[in-house]
PDB file of N, CA and C in Angstrom:
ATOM      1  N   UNK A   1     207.178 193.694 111.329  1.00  0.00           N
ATOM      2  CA  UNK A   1     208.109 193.288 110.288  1.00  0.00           C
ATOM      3  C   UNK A   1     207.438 193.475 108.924  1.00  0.00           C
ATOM      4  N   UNK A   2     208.279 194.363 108.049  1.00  0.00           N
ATOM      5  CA  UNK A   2     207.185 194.375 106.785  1.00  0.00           C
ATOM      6  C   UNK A   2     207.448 193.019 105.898  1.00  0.00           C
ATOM      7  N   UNK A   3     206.382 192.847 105.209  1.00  0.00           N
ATOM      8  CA  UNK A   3     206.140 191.882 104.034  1.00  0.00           C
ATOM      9  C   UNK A   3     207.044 191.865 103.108  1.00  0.00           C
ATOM     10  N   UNK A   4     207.320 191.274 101.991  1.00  0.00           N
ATOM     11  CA  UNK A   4     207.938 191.059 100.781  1.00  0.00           C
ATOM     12  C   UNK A   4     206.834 190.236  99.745  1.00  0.00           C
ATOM     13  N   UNK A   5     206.039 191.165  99.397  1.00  0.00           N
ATOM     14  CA  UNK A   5     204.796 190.524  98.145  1.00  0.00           C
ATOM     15  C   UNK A   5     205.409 190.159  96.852  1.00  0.00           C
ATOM     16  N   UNK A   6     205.003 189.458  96.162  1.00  0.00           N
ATOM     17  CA  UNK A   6     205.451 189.404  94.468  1.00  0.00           C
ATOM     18  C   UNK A   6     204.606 188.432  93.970  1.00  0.00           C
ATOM     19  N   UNK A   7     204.277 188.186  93.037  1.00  0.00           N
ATOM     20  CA  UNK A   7     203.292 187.293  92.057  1.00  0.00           C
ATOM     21  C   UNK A   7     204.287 186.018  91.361  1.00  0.00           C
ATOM     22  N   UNK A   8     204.341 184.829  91.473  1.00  0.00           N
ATOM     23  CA  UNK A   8     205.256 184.019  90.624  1.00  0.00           C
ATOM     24  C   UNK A   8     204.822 183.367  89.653  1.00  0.00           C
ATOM     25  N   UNK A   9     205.139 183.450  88.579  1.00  0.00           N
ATOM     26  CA  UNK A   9     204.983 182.175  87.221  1.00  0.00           C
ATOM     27  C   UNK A   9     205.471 180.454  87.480  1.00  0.00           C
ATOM     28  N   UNK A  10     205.628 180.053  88.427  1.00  0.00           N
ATOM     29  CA  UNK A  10     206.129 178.954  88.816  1.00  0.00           C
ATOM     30  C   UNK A  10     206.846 178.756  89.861  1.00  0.00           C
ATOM     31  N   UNK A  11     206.802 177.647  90.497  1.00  0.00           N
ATOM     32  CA  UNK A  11     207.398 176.914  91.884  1.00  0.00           C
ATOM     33  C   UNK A  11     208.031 175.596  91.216  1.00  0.00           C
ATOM     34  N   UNK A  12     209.614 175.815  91.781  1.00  0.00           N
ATOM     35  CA  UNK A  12     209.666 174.532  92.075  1.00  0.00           C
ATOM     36  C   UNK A  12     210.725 173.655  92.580  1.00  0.00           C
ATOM     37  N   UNK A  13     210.462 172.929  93.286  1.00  0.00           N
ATOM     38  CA  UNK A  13     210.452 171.875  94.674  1.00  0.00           C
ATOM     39  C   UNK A  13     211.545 171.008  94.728  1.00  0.00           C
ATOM     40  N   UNK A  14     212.875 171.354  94.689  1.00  0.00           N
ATOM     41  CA  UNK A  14     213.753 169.641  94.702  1.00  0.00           C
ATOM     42  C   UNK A  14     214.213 169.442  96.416  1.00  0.00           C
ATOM     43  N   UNK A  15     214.364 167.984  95.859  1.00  0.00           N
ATOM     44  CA  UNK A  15     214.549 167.196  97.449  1.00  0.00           C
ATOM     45  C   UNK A  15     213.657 166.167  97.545  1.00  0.00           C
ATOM     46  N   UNK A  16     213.985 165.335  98.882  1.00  0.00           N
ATOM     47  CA  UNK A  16     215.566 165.800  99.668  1.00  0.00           C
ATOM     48  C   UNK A  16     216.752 165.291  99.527  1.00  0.00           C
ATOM     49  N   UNK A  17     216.933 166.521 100.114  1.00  0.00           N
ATOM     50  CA  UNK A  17     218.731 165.843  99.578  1.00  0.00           C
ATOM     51  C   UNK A  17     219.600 165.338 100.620  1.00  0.00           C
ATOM     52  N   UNK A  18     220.246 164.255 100.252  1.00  0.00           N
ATOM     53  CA  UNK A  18     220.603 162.752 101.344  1.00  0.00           C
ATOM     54  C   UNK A  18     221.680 163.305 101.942  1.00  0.00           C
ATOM     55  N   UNK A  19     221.792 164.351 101.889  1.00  0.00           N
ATOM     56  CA  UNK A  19     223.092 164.896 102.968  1.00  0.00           C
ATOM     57  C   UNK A  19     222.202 164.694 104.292  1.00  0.00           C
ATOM     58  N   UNK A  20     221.174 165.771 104.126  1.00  0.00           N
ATOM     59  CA  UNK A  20     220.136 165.856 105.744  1.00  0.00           C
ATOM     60  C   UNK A  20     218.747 166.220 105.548  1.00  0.00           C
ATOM     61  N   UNK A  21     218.328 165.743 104.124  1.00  0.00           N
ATOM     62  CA  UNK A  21     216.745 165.608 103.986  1.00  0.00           C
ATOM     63  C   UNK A  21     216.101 167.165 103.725  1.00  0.00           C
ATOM     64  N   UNK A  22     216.624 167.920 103.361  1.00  0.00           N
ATOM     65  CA  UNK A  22     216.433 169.287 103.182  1.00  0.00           C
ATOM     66  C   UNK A  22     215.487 169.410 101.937  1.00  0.00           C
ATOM     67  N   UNK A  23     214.947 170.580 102.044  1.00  0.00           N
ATOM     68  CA  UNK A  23     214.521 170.848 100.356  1.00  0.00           C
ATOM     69  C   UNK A  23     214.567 172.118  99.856  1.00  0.00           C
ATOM     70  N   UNK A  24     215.012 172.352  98.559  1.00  0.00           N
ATOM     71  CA  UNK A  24     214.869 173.914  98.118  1.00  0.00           C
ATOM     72  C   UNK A  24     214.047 174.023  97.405  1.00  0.00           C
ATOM     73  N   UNK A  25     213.349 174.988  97.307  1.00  0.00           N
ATOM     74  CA  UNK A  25     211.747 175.693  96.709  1.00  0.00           C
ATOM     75  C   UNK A  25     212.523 177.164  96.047  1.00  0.00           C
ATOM     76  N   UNK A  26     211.999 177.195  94.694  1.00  0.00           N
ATOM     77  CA  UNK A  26     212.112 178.032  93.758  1.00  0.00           C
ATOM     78  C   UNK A  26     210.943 178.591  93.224  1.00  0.00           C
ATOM     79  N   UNK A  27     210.970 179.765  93.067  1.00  0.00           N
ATOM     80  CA  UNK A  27     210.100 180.807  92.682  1.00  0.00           C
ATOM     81  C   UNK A  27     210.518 181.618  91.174  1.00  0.00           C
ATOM     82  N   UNK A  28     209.596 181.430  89.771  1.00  0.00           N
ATOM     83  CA  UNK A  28     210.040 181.717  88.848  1.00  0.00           C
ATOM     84  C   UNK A  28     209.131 183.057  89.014  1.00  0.00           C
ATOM     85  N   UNK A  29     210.072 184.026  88.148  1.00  0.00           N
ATOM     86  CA  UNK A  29     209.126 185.295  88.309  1.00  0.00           C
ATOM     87  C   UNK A  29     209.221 185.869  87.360  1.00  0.00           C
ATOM     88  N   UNK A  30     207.956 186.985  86.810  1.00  0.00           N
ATOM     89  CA  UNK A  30     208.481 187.668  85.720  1.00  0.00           C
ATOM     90  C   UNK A  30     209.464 188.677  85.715  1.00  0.00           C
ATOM     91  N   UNK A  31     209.539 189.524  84.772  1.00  0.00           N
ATOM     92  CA  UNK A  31     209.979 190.973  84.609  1.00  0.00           C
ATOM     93  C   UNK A  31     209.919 191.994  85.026  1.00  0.00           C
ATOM     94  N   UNK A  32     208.145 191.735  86.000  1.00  0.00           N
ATOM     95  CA  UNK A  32     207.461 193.215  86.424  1.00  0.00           C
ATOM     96  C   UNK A  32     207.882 192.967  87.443  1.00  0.00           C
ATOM     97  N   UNK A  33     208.280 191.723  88.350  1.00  0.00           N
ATOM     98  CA  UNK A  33     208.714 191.860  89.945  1.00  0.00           C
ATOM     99  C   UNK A  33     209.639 191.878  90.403  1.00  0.00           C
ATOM    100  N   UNK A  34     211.048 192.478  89.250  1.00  0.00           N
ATOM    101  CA  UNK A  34     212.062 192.428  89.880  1.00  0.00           C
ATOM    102  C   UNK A  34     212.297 193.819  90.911  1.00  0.00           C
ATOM    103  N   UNK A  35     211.347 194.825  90.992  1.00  0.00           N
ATOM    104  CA  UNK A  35     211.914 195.967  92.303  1.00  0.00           C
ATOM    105  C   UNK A  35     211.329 195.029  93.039  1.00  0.00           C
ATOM    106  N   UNK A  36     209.733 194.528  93.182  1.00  0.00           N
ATOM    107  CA  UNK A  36     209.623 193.888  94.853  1.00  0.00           C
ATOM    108  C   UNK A  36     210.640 193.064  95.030  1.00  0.00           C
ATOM    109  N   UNK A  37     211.680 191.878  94.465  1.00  0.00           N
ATOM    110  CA  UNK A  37     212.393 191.268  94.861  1.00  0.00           C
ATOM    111  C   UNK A  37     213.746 191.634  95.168  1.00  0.00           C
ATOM    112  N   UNK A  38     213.947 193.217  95.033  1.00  0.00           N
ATOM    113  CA  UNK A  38     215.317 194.104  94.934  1.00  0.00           C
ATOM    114  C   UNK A  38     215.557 194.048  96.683  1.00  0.00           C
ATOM    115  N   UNK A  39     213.935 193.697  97.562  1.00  0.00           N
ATOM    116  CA  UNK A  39     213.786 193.602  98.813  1.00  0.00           C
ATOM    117  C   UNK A  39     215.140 192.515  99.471  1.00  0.00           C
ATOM    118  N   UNK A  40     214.578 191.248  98.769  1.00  0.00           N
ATOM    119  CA  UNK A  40     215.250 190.158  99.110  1.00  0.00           C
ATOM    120  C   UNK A  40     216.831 190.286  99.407  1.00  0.00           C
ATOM    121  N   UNK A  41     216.947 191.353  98.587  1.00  0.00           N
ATOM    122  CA  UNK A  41     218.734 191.110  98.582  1.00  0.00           C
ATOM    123  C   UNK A  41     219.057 191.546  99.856  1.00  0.00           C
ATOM    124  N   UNK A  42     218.319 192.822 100.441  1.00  0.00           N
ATOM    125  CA  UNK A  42     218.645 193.614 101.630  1.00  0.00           C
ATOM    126  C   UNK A  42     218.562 192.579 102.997  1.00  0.00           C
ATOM    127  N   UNK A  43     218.114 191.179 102.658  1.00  0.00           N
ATOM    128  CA  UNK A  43     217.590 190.499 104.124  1.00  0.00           C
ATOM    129  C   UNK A  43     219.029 190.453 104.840  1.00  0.00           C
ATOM    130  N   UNK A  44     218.845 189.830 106.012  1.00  0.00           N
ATOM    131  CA  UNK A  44     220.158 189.500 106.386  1.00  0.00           C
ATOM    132  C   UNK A  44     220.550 187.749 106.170  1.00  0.00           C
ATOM    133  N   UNK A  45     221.835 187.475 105.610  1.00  0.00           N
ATOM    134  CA  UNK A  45     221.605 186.226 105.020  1.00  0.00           C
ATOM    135  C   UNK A  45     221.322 184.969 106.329  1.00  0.00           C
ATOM    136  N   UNK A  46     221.256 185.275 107.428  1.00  0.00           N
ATOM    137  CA  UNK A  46     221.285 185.107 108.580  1.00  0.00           C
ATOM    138  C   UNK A  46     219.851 185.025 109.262  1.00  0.00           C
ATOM    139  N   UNK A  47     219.439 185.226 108.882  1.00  0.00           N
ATOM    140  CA  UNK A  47     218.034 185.713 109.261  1.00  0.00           C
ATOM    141  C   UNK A  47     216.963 184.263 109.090  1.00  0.00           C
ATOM    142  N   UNK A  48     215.792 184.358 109.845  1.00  0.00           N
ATOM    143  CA  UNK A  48     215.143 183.010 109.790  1.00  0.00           C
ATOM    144  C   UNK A  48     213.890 184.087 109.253  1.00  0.00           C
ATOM    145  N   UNK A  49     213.242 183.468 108.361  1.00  0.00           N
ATOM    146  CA  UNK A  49     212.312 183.962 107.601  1.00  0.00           C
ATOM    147  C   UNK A  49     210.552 183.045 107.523  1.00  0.00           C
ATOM    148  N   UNK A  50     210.145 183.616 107.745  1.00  0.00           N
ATOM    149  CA  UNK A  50     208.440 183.379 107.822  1.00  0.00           C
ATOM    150  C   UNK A  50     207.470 183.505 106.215  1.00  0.00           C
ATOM    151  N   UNK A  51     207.916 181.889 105.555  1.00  0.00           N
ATOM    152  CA  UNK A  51     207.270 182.150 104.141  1.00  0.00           C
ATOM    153  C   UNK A  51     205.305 181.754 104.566  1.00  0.00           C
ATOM    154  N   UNK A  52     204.182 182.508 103.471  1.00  0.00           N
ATOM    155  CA  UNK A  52     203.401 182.324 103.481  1.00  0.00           C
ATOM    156  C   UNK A  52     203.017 182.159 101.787  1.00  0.00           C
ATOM    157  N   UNK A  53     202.168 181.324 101.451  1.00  0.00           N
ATOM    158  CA  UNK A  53     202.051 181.156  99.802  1.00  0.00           C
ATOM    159  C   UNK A  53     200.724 181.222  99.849  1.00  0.00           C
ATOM    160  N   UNK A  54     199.745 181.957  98.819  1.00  0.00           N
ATOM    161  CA  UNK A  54     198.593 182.349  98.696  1.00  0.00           C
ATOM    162  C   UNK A  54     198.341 181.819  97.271  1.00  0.00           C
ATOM    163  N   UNK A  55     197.452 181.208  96.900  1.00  0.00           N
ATOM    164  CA  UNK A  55     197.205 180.848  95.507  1.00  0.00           C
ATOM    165  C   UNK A  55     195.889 181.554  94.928  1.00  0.00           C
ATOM    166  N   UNK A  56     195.686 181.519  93.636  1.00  0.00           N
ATOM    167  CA  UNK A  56     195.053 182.395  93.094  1.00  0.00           C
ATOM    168  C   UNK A  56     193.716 181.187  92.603  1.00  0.00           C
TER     169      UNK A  56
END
């Protein structure tokens, strides 16, 4: 399965939310990574996805 790399300027974290304890995570990005993220659109919205976060 290939990767989806990109560099982010910020994360961030709300939740949970009292429907069913969930949380959404946001990724701010610059200018230069919008082709790697042109990836994202192609996923299937269906799809269960395998995040990994690497810090610098």
């Amino acid at each position: 399965m290939p990767k989806i790399m990109f560099m982010a300027d910020a994360i961030r974290v709300n939740g949970p939310r009292k429907t069913d304890n969930s949380f959404s995570v946001t990724f701010e990005t610059g200018e230069y990574e919008k082709s790697k993220l042109a990836d994202l659109l192609l996923l299937d919205p269906g799809q269960v996805l395998k995040v990994s976060v690497e810090t610098e």
